[in-house]
C-alpha atoms as a PDB file:
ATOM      1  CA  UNK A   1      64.708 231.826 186.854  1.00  0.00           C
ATOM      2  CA  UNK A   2      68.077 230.188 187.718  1.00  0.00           C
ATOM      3  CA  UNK A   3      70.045 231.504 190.648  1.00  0.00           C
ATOM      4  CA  UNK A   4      73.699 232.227 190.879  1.00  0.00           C
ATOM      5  CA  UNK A   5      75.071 232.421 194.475  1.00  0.00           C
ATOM      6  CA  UNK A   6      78.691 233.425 193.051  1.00  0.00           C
ATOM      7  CA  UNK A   7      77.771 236.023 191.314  1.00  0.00           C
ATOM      8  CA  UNK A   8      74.833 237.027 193.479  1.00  0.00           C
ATOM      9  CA  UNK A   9      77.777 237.068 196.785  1.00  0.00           C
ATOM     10  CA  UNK A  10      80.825 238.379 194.542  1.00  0.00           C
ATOM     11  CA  UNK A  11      78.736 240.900 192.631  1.00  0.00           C
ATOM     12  CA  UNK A  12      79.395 244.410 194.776  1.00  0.00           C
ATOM     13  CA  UNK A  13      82.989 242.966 194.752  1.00  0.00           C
ATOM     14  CA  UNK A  14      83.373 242.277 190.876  1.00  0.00           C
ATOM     15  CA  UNK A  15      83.980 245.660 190.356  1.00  0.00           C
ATOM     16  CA  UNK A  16      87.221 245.658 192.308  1.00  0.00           C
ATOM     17  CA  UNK A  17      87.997 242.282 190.540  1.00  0.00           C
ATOM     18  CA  UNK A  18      88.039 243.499 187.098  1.00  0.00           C
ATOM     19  CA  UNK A  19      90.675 246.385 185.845  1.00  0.00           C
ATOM     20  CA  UNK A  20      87.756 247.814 183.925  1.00  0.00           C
ATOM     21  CA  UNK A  21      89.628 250.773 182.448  1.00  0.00           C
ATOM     22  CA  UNK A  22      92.155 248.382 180.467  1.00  0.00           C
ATOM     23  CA  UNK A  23      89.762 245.866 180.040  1.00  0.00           C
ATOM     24  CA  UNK A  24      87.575 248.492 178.168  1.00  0.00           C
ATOM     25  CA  UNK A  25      90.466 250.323 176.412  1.00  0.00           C
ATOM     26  CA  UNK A  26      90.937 247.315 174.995  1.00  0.00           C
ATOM     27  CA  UNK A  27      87.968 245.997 173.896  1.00  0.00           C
ATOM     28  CA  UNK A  28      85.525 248.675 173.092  1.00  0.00           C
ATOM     29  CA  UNK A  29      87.486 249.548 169.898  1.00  0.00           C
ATOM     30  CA  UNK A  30      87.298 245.880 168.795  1.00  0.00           C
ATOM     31  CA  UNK A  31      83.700 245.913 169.550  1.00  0.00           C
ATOM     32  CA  UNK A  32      82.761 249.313 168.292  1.00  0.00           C
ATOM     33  CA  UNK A  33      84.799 247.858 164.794  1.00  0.00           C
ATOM     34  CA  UNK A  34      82.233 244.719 164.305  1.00  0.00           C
ATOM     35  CA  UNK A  35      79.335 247.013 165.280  1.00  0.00           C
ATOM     36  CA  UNK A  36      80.210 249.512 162.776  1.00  0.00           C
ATOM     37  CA  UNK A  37      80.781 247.623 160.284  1.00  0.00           C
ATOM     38  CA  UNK A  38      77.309 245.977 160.857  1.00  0.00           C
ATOM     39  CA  UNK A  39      75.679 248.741 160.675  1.00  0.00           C
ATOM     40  CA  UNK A  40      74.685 248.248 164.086  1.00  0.00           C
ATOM     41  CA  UNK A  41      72.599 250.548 166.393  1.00  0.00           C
ATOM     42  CA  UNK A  42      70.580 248.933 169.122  1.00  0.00           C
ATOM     43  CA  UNK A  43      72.427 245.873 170.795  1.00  0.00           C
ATOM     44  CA  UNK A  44      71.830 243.795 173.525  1.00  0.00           C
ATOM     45  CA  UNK A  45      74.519 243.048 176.171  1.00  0.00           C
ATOM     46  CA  UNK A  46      73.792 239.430 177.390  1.00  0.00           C
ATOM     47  CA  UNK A  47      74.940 238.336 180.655  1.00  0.00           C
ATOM     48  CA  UNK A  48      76.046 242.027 181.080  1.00  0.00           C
ATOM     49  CA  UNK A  49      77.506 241.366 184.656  1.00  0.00           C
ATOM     50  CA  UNK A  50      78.032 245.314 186.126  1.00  0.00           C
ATOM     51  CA  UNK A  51      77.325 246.518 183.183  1.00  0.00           C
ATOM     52  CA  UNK A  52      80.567 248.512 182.012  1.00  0.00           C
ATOM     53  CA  UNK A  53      80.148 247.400 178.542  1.00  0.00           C
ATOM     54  CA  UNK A  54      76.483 248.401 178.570  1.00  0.00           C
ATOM     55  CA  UNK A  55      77.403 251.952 179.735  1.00  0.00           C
ATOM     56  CA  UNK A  56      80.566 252.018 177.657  1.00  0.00           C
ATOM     57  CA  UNK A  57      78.215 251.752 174.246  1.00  0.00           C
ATOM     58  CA  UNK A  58      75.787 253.794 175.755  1.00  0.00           C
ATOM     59  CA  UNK A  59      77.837 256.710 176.038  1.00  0.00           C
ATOM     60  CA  UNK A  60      78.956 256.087 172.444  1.00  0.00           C
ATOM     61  CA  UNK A  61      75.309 256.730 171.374  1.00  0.00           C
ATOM     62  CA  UNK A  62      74.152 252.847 171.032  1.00  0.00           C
ATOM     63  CA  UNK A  63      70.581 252.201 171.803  1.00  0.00           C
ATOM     64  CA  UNK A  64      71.568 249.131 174.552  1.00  0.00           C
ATOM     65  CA  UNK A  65      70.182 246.764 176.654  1.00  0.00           C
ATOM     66  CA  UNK A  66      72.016 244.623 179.564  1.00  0.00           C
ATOM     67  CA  UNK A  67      70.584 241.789 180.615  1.00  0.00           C
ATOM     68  CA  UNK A  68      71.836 239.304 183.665  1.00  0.00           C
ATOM     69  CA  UNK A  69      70.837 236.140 185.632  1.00  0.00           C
ATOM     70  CA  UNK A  70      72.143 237.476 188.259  1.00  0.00           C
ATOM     71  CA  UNK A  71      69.704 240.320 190.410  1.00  0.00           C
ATOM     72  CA  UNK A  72      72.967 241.284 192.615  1.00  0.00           C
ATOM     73  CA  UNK A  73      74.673 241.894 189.372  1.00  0.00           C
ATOM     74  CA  UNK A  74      72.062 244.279 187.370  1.00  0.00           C
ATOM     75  CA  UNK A  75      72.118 246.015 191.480  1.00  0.00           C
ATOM     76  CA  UNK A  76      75.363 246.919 190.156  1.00  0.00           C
ATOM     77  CA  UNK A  77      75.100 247.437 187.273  1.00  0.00           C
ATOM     78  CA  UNK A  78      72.272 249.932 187.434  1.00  0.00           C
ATOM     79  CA  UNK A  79      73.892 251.981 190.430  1.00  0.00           C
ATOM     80  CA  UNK A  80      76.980 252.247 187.776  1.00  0.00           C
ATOM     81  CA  UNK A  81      74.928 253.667 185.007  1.00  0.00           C
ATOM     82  CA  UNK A  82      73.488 256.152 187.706  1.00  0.00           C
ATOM     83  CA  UNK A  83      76.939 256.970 188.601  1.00  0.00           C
ATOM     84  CA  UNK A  84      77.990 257.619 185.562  1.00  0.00           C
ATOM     85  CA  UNK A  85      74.759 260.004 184.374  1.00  0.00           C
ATOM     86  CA  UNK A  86      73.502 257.508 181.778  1.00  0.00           C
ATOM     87  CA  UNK A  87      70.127 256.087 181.056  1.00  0.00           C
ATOM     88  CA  UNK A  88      70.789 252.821 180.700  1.00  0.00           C
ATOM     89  CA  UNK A  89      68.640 250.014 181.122  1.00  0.00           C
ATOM     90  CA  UNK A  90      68.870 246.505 182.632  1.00  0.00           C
ATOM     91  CA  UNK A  91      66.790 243.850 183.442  1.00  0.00           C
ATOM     92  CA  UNK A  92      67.278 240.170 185.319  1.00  0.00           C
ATOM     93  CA  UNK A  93      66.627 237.455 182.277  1.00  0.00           C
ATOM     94  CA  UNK A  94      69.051 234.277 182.026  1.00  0.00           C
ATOM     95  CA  UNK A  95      70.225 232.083 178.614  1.00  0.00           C
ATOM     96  CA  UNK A  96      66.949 231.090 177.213  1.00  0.00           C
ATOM     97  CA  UNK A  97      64.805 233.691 178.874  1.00  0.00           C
ATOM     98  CA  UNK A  98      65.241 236.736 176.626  1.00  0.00           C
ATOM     99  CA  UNK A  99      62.564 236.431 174.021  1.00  0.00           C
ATOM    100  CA  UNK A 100      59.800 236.045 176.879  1.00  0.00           C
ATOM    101  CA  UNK A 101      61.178 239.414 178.447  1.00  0.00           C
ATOM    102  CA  UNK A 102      62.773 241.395 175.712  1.00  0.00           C
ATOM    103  CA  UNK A 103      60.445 243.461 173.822  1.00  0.00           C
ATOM    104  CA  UNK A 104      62.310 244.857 170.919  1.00  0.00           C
ATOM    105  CA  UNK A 105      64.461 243.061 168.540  1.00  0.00           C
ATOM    106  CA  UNK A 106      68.126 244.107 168.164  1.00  0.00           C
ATOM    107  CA  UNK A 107      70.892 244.981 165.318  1.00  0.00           C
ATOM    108  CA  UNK A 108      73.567 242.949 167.966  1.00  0.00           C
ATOM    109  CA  UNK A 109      73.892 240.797 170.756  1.00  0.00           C
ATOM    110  CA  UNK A 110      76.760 240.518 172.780  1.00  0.00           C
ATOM    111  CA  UNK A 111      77.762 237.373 175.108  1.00  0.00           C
ATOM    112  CA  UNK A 112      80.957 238.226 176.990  1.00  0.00           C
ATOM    113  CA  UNK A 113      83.616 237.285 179.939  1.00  0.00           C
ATOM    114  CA  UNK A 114      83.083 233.459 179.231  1.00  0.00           C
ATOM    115  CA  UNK A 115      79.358 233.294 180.291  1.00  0.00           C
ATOM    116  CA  UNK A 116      77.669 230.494 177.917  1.00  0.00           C
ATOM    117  CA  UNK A 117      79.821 228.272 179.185  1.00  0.00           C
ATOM    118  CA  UNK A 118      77.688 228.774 182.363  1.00  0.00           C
ATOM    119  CA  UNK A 119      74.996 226.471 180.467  1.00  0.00           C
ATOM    120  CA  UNK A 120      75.014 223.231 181.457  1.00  0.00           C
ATOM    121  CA  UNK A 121      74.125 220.543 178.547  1.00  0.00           C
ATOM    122  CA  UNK A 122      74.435 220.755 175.017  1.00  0.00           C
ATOM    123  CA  UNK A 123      70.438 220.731 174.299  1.00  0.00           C
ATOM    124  CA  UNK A 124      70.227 224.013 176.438  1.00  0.00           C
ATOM    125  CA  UNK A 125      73.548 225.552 175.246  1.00  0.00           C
ATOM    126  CA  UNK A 126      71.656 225.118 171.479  1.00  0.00           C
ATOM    127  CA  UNK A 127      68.212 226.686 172.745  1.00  0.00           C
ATOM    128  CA  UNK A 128      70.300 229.523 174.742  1.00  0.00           C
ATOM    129  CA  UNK A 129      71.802 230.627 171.005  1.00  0.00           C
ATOM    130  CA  UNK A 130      68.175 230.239 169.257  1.00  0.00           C
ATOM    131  CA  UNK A 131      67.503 232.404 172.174  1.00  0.00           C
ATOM    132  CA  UNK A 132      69.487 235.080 171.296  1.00  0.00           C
ATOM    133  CA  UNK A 133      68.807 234.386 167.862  1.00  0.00           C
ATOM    134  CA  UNK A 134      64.890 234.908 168.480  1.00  0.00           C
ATOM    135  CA  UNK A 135      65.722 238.551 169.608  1.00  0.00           C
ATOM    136  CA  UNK A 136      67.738 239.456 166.730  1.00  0.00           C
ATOM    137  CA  UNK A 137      66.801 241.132 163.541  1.00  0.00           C
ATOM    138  CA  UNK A 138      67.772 239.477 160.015  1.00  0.00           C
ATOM    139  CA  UNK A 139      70.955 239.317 159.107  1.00  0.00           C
ATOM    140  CA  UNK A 140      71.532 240.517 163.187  1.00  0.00           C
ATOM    141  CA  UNK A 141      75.168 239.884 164.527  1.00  0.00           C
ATOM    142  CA  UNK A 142      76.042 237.961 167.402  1.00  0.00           C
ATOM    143  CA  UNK A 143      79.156 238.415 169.175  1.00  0.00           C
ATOM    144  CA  UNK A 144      80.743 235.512 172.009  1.00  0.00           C
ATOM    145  CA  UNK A 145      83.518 235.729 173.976  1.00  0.00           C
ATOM    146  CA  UNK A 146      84.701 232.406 175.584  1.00  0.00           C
ATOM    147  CA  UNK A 147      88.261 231.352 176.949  1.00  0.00           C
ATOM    148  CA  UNK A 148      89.685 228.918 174.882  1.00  0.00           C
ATOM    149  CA  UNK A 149      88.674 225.401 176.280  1.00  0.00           C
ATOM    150  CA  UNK A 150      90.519 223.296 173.087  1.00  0.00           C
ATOM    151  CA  UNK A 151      93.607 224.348 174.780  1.00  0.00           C
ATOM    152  CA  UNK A 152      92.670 224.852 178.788  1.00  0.00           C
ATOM    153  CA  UNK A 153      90.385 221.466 179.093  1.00  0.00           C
ATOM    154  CA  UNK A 154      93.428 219.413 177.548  1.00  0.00           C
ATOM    155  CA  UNK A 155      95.937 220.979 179.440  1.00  0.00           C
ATOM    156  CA  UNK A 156      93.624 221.293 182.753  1.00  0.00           C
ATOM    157  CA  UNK A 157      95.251 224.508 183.730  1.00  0.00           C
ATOM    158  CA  UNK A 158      93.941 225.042 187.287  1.00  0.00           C
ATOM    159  CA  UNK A 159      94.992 228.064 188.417  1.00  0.00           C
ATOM    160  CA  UNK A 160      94.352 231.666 187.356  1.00  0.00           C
ATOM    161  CA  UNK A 161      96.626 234.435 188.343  1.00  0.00           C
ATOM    162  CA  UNK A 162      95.509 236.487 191.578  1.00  0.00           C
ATOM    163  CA  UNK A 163      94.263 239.901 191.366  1.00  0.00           C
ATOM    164  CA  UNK A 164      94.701 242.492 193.948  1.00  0.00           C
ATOM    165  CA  UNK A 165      92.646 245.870 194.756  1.00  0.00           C
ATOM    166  CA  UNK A 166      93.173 248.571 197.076  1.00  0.00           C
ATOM    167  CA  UNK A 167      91.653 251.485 198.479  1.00  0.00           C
ATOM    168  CA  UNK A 168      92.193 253.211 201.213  1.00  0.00           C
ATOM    169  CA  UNK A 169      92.932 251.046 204.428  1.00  0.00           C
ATOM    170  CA  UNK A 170      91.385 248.275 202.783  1.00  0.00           C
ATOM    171  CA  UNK A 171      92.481 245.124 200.782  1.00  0.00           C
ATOM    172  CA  UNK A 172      91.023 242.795 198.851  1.00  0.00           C
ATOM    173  CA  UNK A 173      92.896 239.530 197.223  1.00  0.00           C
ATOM    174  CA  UNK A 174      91.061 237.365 194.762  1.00  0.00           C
ATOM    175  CA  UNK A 175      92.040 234.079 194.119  1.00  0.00           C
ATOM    176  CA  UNK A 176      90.257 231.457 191.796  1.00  0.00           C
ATOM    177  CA  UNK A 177      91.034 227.377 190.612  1.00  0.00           C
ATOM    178  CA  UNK A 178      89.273 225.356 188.825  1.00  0.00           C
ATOM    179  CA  UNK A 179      88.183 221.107 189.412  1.00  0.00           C
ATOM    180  CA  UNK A 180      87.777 219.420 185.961  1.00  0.00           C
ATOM    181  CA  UNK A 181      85.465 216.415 186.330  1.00  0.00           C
ATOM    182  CA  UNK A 182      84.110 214.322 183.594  1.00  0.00           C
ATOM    183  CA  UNK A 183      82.672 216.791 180.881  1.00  0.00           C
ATOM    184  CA  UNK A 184      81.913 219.731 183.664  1.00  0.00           C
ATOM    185  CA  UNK A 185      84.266 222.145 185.749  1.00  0.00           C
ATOM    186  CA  UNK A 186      83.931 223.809 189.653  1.00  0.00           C
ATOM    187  CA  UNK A 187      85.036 227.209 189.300  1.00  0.00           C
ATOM    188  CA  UNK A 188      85.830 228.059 192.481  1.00  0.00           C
ATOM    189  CA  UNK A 189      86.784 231.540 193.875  1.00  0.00           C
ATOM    190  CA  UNK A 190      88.037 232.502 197.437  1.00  0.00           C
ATOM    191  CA  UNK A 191      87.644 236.551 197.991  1.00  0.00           C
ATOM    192  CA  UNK A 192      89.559 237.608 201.053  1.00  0.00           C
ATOM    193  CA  UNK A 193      89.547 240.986 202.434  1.00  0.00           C
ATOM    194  CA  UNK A 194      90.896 243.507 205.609  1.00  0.00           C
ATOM    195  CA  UNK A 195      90.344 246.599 207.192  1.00  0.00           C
ATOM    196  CA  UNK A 196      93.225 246.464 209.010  1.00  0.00           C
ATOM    197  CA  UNK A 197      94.581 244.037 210.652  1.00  0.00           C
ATOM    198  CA  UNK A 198      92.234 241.193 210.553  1.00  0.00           C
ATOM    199  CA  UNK A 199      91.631 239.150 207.179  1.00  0.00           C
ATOM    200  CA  UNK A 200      88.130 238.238 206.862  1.00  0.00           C
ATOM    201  CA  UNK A 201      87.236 235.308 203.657  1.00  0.00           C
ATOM    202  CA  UNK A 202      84.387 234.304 201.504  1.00  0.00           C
ATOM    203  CA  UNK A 203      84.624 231.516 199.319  1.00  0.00           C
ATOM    204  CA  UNK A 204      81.941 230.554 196.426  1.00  0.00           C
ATOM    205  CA  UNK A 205      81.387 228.331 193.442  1.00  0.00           C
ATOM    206  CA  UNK A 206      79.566 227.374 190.290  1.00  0.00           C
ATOM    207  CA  UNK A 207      79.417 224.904 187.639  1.00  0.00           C
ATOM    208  CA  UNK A 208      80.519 225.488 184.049  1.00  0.00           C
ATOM    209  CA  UNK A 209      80.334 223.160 181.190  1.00  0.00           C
ATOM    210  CA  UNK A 210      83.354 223.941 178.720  1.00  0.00           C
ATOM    211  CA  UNK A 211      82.508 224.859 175.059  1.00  0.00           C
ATOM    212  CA  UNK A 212      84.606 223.538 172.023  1.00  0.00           C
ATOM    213  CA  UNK A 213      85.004 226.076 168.545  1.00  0.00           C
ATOM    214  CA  UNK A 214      83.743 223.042 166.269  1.00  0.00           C
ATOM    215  CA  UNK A 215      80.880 222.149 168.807  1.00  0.00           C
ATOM    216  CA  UNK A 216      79.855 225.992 168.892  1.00  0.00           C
ATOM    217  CA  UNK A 217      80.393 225.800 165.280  1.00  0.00           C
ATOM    218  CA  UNK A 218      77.919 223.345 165.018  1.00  0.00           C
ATOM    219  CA  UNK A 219      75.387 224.763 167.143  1.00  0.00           C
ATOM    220  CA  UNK A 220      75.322 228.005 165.967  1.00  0.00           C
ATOM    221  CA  UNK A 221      74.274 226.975 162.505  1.00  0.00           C
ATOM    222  CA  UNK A 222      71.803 224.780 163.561  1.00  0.00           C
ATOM    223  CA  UNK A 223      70.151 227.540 165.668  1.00  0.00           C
ATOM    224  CA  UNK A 224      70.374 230.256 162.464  1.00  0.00           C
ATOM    225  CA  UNK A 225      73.633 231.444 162.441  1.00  0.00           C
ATOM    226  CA  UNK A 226      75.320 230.134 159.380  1.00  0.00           C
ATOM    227  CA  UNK A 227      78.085 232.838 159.051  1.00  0.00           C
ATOM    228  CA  UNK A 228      80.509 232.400 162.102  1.00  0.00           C
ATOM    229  CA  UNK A 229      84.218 233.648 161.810  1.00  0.00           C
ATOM    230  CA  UNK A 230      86.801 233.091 165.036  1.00  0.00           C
ATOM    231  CA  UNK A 231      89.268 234.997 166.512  1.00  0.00           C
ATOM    232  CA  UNK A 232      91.959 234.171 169.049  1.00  0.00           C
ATOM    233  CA  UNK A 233      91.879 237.392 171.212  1.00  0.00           C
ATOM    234  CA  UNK A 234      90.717 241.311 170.572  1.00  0.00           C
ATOM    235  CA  UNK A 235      93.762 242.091 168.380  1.00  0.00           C
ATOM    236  CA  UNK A 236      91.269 239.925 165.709  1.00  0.00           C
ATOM    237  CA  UNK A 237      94.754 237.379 165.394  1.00  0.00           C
ATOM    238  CA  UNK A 238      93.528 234.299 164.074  1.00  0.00           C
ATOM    239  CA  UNK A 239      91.992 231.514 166.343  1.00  0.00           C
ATOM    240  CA  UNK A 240      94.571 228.826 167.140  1.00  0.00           C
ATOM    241  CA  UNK A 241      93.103 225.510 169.191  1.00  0.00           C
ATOM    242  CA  UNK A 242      96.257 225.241 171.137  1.00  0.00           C
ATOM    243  CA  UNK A 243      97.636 228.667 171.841  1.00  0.00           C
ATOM    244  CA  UNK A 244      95.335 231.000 171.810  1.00  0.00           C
ATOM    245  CA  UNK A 245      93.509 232.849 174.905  1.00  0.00           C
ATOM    246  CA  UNK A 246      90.242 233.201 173.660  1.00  0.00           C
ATOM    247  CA  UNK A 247      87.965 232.557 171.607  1.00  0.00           C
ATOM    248  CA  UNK A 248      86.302 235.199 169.721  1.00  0.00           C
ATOM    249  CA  UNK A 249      83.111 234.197 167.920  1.00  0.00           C
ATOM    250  CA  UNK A 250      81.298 236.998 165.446  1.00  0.00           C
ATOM    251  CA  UNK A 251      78.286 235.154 163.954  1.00  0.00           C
ATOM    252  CA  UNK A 252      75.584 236.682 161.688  1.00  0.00           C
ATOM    253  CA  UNK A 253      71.688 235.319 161.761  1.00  0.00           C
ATOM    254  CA  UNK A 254      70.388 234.611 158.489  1.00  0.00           C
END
């Protein structure tokens, strides 16, 4: 099973990272939307991270599963389901892992906060999708959520903006970049943080590979998906390769 040192060192600060509460508000709707309309009741959360969209369907009566590479990350994500009184479940499992360790098959998978691109070469990127295919009932829906790398790779946007958290006495500042190489990317991020008057740092990295809509096109048909419709953020606003944010991939398995 692959290891992730960012996520594995970041993961009890993630949760300060992300504005979960707006990030939920929204998305979940969005979500709930395909899900319903799907006819959807058990779904898997791939590469759940913390697991707030786990819990989020969870209390809205899906029958969900969150999965993660990362064992710092499903840490966190299970003390957040006990915090919140819910009986979710999560287990470790990476891309290409989940039909050795999941047991049931599932109305929906979800792969969000630009994880596939964390696979590394196209032959694995096309057996993490059969993957997720193999744990899938017919006609099961798939749903991806990647930043939009026909507009960042061309326009090698570096930076990200830097996000803040307080609490207390303490404060945390995030800050991340990115190195574009030949056909990979370093994402780097830099966490620093005080209690008081002292700034202590940590800095991490990992490797992504980016993912193009007509190469994840491709590869989704070939691994059983041959319905795939894009979408250019969560307000469902058409995909455009050179403005916008995201993409948004809902696929159905034949």
């Amino acid at each position: 099973m692959s290891e992730v040192p960012l996520w594995d060192t970041f993961s009890a600060d993630y949760d300060r990272f992300v504005d979960w509460e707006g990030r939920l508000a929204r998305e979940m709707p969005v979500l709930e939307g395909f899900l319903a309309g799907h006819g959807a009741q058990r779904v898997l959360d791939v590469a759940c991270g913390t697991g707030h969209h786990t819990i989020a369907l969870a209390e809205r009566g899906f029958e969900v599963l969150g999965s993660d590479v990362s064992e710092g990350m499903v840490t966190e994500a299970r003390h957040n389901a006990e915090t919140a009184g819910l009986a979710a479940t999560f287990l470790r499992a990476g891309f290409g892992e989940l039909r050795g360790t999941v047991e049931k098959r599932y109305d929906a998978a979800l792969c969000l906060g630009n994880s596939l691109p964390s696979v590394l070469s196209e032959d694995a990127l096309r057996g993490a999708l059969a993957d997720m295919a193999g744990v899938l009932v017919p006609e099961g829906l798939l749903i991806i959520q990647n930043l939009n790398y026909d507009r960042v790779w061309p326009r090698r946007e570096r930076f990200m903006p830097l996000q803040t958290h307080r609490q207390g006495q303490e404060e945390w500042l995030f800050f991340r970049f990115v190195e574009f190489h030949q056909e990979t990317l370093t994402f780097n991020m830099v966490v620093l943080h005080r209690n008081g008057e002292m700034w202590n740092y940590a800095a991490e990295a990992t490797e992504l590979r980016p993912i193009f809509s007509e190469d994840l096109k491709r590869l989704l048909e070939q691994s059983g998906f041959p319905n795939v419709d894009f979408y250019g953020d969560y307000d469902q606003n058409p995909y455009q390769q050179d403005t916008s944010g995201d993409l948004i991939v809902v696929a159905r398995k034949v």
